[in-house]
C-alpha atoms as a PDB file:
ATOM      1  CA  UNK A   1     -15.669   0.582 -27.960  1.00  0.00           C
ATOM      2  CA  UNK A   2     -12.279   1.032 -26.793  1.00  0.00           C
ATOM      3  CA  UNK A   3      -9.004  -1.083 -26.754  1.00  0.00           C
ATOM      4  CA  UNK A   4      -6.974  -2.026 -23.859  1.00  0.00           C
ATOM      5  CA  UNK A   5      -3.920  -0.267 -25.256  1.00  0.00           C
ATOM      6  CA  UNK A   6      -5.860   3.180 -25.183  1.00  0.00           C
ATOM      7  CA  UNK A   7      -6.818   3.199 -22.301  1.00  0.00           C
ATOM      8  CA  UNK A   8      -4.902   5.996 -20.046  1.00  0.00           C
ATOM      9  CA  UNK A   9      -5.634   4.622 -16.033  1.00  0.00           C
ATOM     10  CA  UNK A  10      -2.979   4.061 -13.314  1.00  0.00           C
ATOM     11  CA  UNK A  11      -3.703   1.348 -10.870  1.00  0.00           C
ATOM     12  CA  UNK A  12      -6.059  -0.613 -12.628  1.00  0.00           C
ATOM     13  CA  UNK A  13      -8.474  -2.788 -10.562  1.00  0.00           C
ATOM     14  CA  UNK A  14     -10.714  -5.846 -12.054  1.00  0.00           C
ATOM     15  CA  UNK A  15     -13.888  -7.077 -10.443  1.00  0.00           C
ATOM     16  CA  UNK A  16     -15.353 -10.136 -11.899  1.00  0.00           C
ATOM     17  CA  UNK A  17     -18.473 -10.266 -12.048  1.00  0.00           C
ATOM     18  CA  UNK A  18     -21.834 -12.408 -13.354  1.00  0.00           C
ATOM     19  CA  UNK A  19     -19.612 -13.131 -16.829  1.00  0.00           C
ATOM     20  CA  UNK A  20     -17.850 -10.141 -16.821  1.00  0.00           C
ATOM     21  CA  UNK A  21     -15.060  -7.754 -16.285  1.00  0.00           C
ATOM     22  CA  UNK A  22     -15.122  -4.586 -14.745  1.00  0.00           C
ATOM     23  CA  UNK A  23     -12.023  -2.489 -14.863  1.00  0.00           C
ATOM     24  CA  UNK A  24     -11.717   0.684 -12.421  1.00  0.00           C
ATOM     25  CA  UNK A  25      -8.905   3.031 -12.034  1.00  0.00           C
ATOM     26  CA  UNK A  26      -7.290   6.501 -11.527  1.00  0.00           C
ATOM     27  CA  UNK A  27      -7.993   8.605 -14.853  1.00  0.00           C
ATOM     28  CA  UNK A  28      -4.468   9.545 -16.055  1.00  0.00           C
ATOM     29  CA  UNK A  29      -5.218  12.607 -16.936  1.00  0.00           C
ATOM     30  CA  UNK A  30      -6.280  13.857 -13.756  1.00  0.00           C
ATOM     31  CA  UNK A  31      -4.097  11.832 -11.403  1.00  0.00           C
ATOM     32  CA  UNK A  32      -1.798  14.522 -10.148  1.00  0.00           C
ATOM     33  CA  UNK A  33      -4.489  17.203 -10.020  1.00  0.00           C
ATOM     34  CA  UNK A  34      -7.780  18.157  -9.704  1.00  0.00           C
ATOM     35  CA  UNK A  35      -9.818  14.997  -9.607  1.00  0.00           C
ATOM     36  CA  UNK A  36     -13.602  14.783 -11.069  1.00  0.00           C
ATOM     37  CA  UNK A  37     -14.688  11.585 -11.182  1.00  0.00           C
ATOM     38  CA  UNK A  38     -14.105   7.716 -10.846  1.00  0.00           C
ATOM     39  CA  UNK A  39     -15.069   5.368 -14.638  1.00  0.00           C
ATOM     40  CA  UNK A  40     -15.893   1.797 -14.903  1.00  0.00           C
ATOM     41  CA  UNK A  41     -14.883  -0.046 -18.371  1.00  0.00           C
ATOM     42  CA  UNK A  42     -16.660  -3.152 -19.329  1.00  0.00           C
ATOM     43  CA  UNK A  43     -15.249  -6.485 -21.329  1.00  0.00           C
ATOM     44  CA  UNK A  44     -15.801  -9.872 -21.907  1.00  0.00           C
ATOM     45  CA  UNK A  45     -12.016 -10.577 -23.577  1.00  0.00           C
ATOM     46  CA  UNK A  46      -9.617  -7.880 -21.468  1.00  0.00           C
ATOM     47  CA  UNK A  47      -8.449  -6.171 -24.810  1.00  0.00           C
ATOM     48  CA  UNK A  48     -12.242  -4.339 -25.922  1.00  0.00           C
ATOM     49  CA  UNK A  49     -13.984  -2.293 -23.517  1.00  0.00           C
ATOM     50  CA  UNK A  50     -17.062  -0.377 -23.769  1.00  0.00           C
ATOM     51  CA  UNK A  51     -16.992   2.768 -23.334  1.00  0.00           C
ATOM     52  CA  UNK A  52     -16.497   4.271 -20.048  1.00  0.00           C
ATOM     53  CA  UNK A  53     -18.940   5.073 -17.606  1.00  0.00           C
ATOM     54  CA  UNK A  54     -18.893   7.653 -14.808  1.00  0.00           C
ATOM     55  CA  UNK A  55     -19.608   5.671 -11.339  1.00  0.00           C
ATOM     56  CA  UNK A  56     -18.496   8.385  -8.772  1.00  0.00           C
ATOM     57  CA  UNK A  57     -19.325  11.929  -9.271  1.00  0.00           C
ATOM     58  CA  UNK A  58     -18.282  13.568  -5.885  1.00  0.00           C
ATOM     59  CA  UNK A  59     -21.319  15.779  -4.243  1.00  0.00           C
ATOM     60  CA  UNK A  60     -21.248  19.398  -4.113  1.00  0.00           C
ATOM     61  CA  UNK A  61     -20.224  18.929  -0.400  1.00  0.00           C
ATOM     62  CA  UNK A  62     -17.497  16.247  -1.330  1.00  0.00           C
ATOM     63  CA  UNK A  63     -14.731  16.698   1.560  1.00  0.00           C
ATOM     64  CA  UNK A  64     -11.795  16.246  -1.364  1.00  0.00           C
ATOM     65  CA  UNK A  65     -11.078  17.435  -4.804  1.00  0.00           C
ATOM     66  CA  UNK A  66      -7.562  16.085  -6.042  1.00  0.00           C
ATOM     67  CA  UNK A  67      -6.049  12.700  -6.402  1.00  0.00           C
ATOM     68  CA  UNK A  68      -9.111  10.815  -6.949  1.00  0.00           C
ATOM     69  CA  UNK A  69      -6.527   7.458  -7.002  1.00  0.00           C
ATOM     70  CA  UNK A  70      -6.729   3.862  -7.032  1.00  0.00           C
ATOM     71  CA  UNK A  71     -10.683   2.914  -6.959  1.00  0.00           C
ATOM     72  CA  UNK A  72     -11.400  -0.884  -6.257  1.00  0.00           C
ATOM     73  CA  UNK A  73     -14.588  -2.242  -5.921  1.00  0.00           C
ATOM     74  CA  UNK A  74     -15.587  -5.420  -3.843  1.00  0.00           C
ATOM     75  CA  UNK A  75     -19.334  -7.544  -3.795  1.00  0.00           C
ATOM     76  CA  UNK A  76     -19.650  -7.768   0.255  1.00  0.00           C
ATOM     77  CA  UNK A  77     -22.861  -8.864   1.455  1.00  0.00           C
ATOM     78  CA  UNK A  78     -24.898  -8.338  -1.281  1.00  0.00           C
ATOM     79  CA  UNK A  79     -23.920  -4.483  -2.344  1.00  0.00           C
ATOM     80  CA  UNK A  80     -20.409  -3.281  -4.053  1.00  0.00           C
ATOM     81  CA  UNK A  81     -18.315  -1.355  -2.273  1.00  0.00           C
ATOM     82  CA  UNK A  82     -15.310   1.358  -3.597  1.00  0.00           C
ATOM     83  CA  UNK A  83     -12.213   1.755  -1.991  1.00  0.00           C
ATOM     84  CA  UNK A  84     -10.539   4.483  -3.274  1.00  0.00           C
ATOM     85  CA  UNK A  85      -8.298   7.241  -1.997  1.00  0.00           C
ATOM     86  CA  UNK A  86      -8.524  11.533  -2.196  1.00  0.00           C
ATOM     87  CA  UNK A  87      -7.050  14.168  -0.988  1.00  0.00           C
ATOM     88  CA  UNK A  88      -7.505  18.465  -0.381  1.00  0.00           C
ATOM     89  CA  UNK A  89      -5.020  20.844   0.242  1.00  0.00           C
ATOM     90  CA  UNK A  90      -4.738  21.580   4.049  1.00  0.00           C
ATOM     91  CA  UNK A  91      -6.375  18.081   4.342  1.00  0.00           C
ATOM     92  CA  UNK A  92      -4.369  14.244   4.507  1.00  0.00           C
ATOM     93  CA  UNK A  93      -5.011  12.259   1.561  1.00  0.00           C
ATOM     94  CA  UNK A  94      -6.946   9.265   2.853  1.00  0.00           C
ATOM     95  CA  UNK A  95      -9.110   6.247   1.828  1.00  0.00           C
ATOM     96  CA  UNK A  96     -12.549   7.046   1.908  1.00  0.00           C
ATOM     97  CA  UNK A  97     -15.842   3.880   1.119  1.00  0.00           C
ATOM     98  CA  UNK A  98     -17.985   4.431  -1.217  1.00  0.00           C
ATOM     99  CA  UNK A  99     -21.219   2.233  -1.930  1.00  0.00           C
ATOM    100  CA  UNK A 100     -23.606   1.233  -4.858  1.00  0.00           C
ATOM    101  CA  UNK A 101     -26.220  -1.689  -5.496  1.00  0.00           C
ATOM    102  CA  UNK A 102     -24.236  -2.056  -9.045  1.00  0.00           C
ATOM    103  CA  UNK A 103     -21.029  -2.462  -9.952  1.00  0.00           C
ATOM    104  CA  UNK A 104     -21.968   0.253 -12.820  1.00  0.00           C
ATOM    105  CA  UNK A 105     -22.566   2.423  -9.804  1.00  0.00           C
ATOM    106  CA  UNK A 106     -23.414   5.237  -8.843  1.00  0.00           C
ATOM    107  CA  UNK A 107     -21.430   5.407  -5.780  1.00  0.00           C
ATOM    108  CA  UNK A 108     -22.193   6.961  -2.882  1.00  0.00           C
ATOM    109  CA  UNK A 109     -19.900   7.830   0.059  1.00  0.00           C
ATOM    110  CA  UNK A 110     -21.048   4.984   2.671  1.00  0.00           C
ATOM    111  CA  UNK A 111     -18.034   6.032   5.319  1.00  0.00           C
ATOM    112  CA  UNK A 112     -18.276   9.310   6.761  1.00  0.00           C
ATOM    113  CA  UNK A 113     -15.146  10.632   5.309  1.00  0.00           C
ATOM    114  CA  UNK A 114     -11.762   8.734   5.557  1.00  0.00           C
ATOM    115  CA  UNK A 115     -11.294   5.776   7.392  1.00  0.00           C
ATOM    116  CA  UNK A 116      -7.817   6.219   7.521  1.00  0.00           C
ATOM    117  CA  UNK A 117      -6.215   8.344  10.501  1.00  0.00           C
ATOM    118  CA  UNK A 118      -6.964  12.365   9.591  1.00  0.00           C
ATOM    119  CA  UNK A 119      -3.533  12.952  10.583  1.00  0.00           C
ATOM    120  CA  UNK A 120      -1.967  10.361   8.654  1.00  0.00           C
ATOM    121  CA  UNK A 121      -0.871  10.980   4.641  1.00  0.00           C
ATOM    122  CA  UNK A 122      -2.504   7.456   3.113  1.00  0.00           C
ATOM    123  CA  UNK A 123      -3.772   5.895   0.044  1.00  0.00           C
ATOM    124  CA  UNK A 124      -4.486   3.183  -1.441  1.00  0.00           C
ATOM    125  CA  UNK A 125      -6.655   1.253   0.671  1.00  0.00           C
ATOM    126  CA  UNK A 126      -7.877  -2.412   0.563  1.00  0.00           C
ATOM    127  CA  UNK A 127     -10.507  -4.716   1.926  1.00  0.00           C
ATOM    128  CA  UNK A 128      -9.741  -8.192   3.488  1.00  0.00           C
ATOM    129  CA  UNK A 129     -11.947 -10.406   4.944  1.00  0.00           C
ATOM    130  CA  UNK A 130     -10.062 -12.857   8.030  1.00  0.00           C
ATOM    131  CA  UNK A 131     -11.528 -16.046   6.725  1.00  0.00           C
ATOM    132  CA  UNK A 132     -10.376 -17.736  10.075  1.00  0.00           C
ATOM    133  CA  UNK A 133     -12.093 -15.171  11.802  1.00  0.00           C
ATOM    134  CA  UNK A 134     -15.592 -15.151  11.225  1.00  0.00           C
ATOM    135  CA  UNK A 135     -14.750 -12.726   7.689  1.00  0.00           C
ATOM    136  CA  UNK A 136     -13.949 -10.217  10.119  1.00  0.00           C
ATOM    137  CA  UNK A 137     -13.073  -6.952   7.621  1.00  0.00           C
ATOM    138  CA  UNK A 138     -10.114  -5.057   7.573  1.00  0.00           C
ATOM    139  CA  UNK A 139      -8.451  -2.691   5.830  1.00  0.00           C
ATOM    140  CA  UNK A 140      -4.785  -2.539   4.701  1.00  0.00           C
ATOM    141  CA  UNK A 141      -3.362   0.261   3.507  1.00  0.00           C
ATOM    142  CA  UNK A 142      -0.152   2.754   3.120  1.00  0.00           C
ATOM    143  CA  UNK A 143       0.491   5.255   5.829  1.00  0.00           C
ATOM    144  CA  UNK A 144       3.070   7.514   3.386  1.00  0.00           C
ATOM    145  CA  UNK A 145       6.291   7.859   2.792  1.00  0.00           C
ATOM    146  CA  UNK A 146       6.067  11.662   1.993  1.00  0.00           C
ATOM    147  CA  UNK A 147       4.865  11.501   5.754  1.00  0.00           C
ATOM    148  CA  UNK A 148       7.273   8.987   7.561  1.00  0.00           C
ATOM    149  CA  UNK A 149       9.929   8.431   5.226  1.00  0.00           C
ATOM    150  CA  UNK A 150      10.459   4.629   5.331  1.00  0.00           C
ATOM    151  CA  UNK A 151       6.812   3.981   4.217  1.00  0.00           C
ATOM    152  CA  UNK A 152       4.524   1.349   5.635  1.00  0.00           C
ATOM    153  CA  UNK A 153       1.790  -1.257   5.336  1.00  0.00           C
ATOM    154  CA  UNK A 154      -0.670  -1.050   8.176  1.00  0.00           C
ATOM    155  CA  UNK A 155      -4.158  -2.638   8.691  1.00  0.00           C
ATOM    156  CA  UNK A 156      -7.183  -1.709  10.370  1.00  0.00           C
ATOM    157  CA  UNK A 157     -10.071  -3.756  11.503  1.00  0.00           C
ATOM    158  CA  UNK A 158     -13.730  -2.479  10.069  1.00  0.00           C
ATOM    159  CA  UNK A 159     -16.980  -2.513  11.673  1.00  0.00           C
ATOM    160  CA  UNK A 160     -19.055  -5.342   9.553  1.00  0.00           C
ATOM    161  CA  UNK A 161     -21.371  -2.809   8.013  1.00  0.00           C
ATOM    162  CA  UNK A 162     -17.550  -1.008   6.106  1.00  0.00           C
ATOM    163  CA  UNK A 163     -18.548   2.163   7.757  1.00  0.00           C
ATOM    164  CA  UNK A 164     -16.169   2.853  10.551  1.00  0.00           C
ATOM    165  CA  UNK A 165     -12.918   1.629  11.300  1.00  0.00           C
ATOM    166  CA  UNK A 166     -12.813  -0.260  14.701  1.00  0.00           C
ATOM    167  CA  UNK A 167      -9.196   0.136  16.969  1.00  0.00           C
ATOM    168  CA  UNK A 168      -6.114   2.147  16.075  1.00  0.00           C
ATOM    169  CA  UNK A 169      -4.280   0.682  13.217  1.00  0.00           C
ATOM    170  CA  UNK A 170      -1.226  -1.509  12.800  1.00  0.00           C
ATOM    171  CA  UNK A 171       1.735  -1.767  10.832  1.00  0.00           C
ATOM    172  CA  UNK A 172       2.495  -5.027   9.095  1.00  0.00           C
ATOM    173  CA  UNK A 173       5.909  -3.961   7.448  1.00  0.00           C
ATOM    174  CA  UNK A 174       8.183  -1.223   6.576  1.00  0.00           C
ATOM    175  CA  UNK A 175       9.266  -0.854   2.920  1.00  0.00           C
ATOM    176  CA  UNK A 176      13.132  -1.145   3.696  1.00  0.00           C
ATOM    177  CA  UNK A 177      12.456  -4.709   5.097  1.00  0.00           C
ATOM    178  CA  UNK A 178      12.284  -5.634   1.361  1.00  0.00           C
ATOM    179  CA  UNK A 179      15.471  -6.781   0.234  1.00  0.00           C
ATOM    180  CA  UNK A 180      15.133  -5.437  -3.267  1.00  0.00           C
ATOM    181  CA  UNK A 181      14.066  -2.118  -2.787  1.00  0.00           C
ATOM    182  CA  UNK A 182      16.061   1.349  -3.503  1.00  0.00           C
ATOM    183  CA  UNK A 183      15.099   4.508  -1.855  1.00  0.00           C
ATOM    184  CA  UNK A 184      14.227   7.802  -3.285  1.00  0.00           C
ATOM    185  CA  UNK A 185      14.797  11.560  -2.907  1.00  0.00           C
ATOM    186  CA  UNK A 186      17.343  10.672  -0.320  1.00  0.00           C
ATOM    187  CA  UNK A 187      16.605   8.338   2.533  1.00  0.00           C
ATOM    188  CA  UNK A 188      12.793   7.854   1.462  1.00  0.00           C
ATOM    189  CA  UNK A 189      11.099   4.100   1.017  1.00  0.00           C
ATOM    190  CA  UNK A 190       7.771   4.069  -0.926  1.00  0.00           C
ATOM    191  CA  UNK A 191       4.872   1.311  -0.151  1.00  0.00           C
ATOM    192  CA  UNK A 192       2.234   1.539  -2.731  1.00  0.00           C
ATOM    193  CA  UNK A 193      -1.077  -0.816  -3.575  1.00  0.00           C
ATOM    194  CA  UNK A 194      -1.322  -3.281  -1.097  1.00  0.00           C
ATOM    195  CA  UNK A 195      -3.699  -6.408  -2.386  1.00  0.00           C
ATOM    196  CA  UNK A 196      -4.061  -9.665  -0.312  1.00  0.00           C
ATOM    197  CA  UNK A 197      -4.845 -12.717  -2.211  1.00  0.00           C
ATOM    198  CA  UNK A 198      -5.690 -16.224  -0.483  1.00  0.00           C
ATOM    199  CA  UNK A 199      -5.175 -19.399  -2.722  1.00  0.00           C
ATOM    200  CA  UNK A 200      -7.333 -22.434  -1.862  1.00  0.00           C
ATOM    201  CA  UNK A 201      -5.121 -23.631   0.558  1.00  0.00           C
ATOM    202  CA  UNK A 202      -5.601 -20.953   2.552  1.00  0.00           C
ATOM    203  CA  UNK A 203      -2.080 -19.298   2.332  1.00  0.00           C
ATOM    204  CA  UNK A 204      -1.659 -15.433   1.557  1.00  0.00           C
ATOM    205  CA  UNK A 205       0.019 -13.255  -0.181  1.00  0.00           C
ATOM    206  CA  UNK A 206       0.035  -9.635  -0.580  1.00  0.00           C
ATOM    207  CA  UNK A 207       0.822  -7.955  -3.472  1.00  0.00           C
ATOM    208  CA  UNK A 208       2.568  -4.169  -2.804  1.00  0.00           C
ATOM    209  CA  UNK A 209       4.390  -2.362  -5.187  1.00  0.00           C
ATOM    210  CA  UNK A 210       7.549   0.654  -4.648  1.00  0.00           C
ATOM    211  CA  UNK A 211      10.837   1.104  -6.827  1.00  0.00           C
ATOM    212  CA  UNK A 212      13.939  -1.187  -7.225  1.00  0.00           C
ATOM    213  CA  UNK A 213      16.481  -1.541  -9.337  1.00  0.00           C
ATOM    214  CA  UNK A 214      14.589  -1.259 -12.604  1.00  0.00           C
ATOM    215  CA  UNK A 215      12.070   1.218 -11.638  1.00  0.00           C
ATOM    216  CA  UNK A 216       8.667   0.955 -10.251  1.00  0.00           C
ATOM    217  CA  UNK A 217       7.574  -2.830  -9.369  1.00  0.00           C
ATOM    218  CA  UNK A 218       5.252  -5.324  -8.038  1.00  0.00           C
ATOM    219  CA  UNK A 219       6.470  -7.107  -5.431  1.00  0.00           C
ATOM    220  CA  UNK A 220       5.237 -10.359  -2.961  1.00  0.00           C
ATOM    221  CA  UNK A 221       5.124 -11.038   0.411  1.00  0.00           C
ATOM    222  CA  UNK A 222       3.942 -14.080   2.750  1.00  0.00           C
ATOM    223  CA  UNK A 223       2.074 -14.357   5.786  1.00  0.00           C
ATOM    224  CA  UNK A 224       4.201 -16.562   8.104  1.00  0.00           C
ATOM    225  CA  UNK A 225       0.672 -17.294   9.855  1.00  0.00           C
ATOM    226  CA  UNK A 226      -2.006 -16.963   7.368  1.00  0.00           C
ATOM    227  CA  UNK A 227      -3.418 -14.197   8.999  1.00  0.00           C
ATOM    228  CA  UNK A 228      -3.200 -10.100   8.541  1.00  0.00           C
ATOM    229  CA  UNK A 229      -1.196 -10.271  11.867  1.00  0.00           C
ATOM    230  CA  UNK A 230       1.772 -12.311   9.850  1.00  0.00           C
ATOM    231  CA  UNK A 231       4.476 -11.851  10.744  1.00  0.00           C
ATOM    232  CA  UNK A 232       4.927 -10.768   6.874  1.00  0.00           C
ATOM    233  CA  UNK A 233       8.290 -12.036   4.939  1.00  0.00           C
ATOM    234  CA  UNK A 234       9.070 -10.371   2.108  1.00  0.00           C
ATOM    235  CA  UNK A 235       9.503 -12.295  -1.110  1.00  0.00           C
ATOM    236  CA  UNK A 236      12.969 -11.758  -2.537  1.00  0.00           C
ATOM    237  CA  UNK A 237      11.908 -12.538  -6.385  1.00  0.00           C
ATOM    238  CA  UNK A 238       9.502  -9.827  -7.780  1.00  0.00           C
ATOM    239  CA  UNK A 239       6.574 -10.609 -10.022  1.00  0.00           C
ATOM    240  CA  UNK A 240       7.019  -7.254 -12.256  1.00  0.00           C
ATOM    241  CA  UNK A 241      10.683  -5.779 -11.750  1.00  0.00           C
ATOM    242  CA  UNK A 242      10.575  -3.354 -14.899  1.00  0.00           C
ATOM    243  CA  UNK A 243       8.457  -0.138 -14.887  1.00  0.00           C
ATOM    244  CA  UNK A 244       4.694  -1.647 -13.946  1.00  0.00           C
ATOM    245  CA  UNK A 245       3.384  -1.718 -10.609  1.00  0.00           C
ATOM    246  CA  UNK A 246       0.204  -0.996  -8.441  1.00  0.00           C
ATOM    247  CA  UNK A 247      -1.225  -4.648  -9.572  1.00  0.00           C
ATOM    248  CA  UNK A 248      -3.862  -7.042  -8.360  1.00  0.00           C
ATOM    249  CA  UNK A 249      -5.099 -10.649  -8.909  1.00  0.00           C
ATOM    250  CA  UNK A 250      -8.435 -12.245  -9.958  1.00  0.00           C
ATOM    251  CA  UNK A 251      -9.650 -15.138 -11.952  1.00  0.00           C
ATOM    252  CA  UNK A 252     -10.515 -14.772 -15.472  1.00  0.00           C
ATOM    253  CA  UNK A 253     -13.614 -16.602 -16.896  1.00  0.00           C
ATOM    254  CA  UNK A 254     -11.582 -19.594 -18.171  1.00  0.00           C
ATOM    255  CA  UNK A 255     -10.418 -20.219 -14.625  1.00  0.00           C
ATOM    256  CA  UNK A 256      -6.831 -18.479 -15.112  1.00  0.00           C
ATOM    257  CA  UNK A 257      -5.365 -17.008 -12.416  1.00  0.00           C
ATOM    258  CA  UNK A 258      -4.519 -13.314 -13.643  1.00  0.00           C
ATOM    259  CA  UNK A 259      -2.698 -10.144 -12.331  1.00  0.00           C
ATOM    260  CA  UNK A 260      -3.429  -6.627 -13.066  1.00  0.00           C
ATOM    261  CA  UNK A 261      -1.035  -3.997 -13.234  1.00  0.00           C
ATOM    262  CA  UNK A 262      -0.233  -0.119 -14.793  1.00  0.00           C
ATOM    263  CA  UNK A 263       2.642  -0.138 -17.167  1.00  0.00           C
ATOM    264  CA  UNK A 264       5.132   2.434 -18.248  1.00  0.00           C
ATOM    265  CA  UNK A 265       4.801   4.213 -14.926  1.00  0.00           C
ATOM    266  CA  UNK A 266       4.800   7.672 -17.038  1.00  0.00           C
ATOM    267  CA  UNK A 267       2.309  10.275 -16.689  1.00  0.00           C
ATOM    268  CA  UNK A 268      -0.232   9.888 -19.764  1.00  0.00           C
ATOM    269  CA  UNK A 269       1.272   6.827 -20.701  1.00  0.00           C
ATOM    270  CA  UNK A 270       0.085   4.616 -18.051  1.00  0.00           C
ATOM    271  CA  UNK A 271      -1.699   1.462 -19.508  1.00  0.00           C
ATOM    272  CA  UNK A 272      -3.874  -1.344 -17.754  1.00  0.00           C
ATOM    273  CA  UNK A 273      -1.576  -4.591 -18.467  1.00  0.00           C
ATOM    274  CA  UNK A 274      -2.442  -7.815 -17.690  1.00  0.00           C
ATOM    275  CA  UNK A 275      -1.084 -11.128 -17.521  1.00  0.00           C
ATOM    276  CA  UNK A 276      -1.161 -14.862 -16.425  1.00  0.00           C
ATOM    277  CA  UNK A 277      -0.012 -15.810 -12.918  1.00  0.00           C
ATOM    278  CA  UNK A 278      -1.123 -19.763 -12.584  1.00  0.00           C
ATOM    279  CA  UNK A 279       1.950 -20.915 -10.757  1.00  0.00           C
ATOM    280  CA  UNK A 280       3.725 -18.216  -9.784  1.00  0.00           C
ATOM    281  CA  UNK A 281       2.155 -17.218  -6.232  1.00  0.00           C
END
């Protein structure tokens, strides 16, 4: 067994599932480098974990081999399915579907490479189903700030079976529309882990996460029309100002609404934190 506070992942993920937690991430130790692997940790309380499992071991032919980042699995139509992000030198980093019958894996690549633009640096991609749309899938995720400066949040519809995308992507906002944010290394706005929650009245909110005035954060914004087309208004109160970010949200087994996020933001000292939301989105 393990404990919550030694546990080293950044952008830690929670799937809920038949009584229990699962808790994916990127391994800290091998987040800015060469990248082996993708673990699952298992708990019934969020503060003991089992040990962890390997779930992705990339093929010998595996098209990437650093920044294995930000894995997140989702139950669609009976299988899971891992979004998670990689890169190679020479190569964009990009979001790449993976697929397993278990949410203790193994996963497989299901998408035949990235489904992000090849010519586009992005991460951290997410799945989101257009409830008023027949659960048509998209994906939203970051096209790069090391790439375009002022990053962005863009979306892309899926074909229903997650293996293709379908259209060119959109942009839903830029990170300087956020009223909070400061730039870095110069003129440069970061986006970082989009997640898109719907509450019961059908209103969403995304969760996204960059750097204000107390470091890295986890920030809101609304969908003026309840749809991934928004317009999107950014939400001038942040949900984490001080040094934790890349969160998501998901109801704990008592019925809690709870978010998910990595905090410090310090390489090797990154910790999954969570926390109660009821109320506050």
């Amino acid at each position: 067994m393990i404990t919550r506070e030694n546990i080293n992942i950044r952008d830690p993920f929670v799937l809920v599932h038949e009584g229990k937690y699962y808790l994916y991430g990127t391994r800290g130790p091998e987040c800015w480098g060469h990248g082996t692997g993708l673990d699952v940790y298992v708990s019934t309380d969020l503060e003991n974990f089992e040990d962890p499992v390997e779930v992705f071991t990339p093929p010998a032919d595996f098209w990437a081999d650093l920044n294995f980042w930000a894995p997140e699995v989702h139950f669609y139509e009976g299988s899971f399915y891992m979004f998670a992000s990689f890169k190679k030198d020479g190569l964009c980093r990009g979001t790449q579907i993976l697929k397993a019958e278990s949410p203790m894996g193994p996963f497989k690549p299901h998408s035949d490479g990235p489904v992000t633009p090849r010519d586009w640096e992005c991460l951290d991609g997410t799945l989101y189903l257009e409830k008023t749309d027949g659960n048509r899938p998209y994906m939203i995720f970051c096209h790069e700030w090391v790439q375009i400066e002022d990053g962005t949040v863009c979306a892309v519809e899926l074909s229903k079976d997650l293996k293709k995308p379908v259209g060119e992507p959109f942009v839903l906002f830029h990170a300087s529309e956020a009223p909070w944010i400061q730039c870095i290394r110069g003129k440069n706005y970061v986006t970082d882990g989009p997640f898109v929650y719907r509450d019961d009245s059908g209103k969403i909110t995304m969760l996204w996460s960059s750097f204000g005035a107390e470091g890295y954060t986890l920030a809101l914004a609304h969908s003026e029309s309840n749809t991934v087309k928004g317009p999107w208004k950014q939400d001038p109160k942040l949900l984490f100002s001080k040094d934790g970010g890349h969160g998501m949200l998901f109801k704990a087994l008592d019925g809690r609404l709870m978010g998910s996020l990595h905090s410090p933001n310090e390489k090797l000292k990154e910790r999954p934190y969570f926390f109660d939301v009821t109320g506050k989105i």
